[in-house]
C-alpha atoms as a PDB file:
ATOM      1  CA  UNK A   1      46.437  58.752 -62.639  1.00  0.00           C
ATOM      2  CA  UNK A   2      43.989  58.595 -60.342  1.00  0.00           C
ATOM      3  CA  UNK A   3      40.725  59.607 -61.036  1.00  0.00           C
ATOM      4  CA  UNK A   4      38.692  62.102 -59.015  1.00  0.00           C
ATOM      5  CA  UNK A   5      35.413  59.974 -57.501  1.00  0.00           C
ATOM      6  CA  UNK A   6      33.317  62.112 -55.421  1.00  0.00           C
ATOM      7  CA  UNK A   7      30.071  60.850 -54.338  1.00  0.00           C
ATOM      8  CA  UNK A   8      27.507  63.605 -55.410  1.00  0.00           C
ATOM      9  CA  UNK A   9      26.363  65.655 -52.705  1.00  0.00           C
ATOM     10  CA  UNK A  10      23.549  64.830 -50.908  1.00  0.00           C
ATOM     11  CA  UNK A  11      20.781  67.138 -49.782  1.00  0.00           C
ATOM     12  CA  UNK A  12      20.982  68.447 -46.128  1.00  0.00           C
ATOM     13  CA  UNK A  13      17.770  68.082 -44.331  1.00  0.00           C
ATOM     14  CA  UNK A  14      17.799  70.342 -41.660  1.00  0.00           C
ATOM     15  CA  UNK A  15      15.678  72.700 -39.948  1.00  0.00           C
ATOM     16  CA  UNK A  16      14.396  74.089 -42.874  1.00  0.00           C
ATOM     17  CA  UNK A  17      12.706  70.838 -43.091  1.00  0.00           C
ATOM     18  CA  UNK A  18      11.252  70.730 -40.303  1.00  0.00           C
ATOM     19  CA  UNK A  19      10.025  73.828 -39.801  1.00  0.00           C
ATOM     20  CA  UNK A  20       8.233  73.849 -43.500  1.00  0.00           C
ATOM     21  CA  UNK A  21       6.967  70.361 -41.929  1.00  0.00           C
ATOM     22  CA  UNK A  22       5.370  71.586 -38.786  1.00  0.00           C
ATOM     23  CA  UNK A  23       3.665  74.933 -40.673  1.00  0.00           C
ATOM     24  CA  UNK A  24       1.917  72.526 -43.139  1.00  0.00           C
ATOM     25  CA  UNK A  25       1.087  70.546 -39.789  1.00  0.00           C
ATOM     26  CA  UNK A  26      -0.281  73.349 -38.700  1.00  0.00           C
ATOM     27  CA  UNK A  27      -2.342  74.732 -41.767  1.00  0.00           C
ATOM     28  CA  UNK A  28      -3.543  71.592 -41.750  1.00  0.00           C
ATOM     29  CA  UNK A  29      -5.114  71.161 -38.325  1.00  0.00           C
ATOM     30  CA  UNK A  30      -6.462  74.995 -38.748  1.00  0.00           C
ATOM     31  CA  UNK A  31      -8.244  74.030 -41.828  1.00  0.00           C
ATOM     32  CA  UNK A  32      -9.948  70.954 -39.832  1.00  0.00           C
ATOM     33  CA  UNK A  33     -10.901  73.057 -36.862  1.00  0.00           C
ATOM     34  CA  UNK A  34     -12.630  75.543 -39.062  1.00  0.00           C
ATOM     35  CA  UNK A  35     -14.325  72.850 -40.648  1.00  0.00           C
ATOM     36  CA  UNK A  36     -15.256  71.166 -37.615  1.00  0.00           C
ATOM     37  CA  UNK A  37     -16.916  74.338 -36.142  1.00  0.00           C
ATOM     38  CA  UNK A  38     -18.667  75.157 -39.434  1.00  0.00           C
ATOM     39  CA  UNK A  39     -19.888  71.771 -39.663  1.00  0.00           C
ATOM     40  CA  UNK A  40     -21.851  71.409 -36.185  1.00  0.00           C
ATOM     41  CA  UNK A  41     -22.866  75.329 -36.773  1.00  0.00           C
ATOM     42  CA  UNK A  42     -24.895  73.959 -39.903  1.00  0.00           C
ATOM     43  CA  UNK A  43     -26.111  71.072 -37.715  1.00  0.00           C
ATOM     44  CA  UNK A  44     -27.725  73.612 -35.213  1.00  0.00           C
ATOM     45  CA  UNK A  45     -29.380  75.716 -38.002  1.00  0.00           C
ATOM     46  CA  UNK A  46     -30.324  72.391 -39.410  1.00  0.00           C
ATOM     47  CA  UNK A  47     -32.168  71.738 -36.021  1.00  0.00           C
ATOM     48  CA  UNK A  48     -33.598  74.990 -36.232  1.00  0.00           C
ATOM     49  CA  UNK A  49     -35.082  74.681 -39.603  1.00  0.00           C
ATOM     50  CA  UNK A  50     -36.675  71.244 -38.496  1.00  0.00           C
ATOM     51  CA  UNK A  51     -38.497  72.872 -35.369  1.00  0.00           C
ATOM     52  CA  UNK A  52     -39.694  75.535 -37.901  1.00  0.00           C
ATOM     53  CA  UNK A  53     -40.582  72.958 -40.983  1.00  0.00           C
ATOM     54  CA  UNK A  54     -42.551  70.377 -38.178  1.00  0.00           C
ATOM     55  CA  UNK A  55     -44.248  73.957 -36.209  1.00  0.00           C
ATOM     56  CA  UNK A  56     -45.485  74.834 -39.972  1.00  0.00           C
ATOM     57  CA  UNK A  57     -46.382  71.663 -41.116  1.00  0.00           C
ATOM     58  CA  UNK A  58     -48.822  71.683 -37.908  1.00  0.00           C
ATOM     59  CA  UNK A  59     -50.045  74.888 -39.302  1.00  0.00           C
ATOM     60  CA  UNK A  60     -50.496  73.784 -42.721  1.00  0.00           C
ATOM     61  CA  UNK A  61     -52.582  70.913 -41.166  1.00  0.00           C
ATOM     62  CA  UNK A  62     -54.601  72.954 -38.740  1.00  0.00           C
ATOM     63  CA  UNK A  63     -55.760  75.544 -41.886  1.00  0.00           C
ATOM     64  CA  UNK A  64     -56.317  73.141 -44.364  1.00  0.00           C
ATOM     65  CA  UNK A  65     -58.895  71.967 -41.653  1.00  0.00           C
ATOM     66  CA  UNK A  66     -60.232  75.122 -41.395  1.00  0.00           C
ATOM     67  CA  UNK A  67     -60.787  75.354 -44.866  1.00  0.00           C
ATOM     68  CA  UNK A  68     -62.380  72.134 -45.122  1.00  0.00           C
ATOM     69  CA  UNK A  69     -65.126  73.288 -42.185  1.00  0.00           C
ATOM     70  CA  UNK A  70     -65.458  77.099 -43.977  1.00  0.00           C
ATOM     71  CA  UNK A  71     -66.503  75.041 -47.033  1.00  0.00           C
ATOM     72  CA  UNK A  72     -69.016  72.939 -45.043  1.00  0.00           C
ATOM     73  CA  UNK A  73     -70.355  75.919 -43.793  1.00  0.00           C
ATOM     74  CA  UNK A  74     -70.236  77.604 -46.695  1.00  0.00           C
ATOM     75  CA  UNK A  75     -72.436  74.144 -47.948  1.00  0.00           C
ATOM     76  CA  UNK A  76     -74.779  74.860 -45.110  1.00  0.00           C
ATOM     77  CA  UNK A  77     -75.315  78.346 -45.409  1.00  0.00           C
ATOM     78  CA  UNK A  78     -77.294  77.884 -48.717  1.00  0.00           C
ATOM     79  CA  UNK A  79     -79.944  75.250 -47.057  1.00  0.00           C
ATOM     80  CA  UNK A  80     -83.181  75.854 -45.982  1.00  0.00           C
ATOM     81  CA  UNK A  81     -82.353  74.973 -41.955  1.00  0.00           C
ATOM     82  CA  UNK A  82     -79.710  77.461 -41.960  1.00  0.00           C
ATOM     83  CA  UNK A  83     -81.939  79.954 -43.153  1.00  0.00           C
ATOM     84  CA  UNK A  84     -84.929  78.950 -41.020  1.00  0.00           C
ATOM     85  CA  UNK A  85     -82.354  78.779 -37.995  1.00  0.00           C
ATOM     86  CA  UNK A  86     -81.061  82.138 -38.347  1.00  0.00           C
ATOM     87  CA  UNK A  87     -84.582  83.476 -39.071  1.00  0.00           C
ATOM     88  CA  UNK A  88     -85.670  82.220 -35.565  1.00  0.00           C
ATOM     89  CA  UNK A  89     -82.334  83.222 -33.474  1.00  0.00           C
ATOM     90  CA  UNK A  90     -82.067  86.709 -34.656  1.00  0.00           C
ATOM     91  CA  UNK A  91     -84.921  88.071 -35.475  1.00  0.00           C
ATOM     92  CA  UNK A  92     -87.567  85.747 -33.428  1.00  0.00           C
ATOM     93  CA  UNK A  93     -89.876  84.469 -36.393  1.00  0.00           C
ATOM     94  CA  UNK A  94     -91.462  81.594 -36.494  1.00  0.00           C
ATOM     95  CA  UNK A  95     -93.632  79.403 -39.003  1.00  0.00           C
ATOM     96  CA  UNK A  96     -97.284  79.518 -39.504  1.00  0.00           C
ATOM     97  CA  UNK A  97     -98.935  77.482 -36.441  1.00  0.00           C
ATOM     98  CA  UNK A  98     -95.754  77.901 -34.208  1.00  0.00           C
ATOM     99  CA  UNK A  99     -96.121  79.314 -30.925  1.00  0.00           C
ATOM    100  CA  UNK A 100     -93.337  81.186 -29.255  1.00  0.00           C
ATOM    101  CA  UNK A 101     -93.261  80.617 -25.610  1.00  0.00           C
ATOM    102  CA  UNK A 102     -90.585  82.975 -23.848  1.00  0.00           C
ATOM    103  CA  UNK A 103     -89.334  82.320 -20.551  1.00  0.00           C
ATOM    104  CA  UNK A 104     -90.002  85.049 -17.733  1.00  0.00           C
ATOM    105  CA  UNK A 105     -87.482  86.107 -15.038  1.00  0.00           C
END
């Protein structure tokens, strides 16, 4: 009696395959491309927010300056040459023994 050998059956790897194959493929470079165009759109806002963080820190600079003078002046408004300066521009006095010599046309 003979016995019955038969090789098991292999799978068939057909178009089925292939096609699954090339759709993965596909997914695949998809996903990349969307990445790659998200990734330099971040790099231009990126850009963008270090023109604004370098035009601010200019800003930042320039008032804390200003604050530093406002304080100096704030220093030199409560001296006695402010006062006397301020006296003699706007309303014309003068000290004991001055004279006041205006200019003619």
């Amino acid at each position: 009696m003979a016995l019955n050998h038969k090789r098991p059956r292999r799978r068939r790897r057909g178009p089925n395959n292939k096609t699954g194959m090339i759709l993965i493929s596909a997914v695949l470079v998809l996903v990349f491309l969307v990445t790659f165009a998200r990734v330099l759109t971040l790099k231009k806002t990126q850009a963008v927010y270090s023109e604004k963080e370098e035009y601010y820190g200019e800003l930042l600079a320039s008032e804390e300056q200003r604050k530093e003078d406002l304080v100096e002046f704030e220093k030199y408004t409560q001296t006695n040459a402010y006062i006397e300066e301020v006296a003699k521009e706007r309303y014309g006095l003068v000290k004991d023994g001055e004279i006041l010599f205006v200019a003619g046309n």
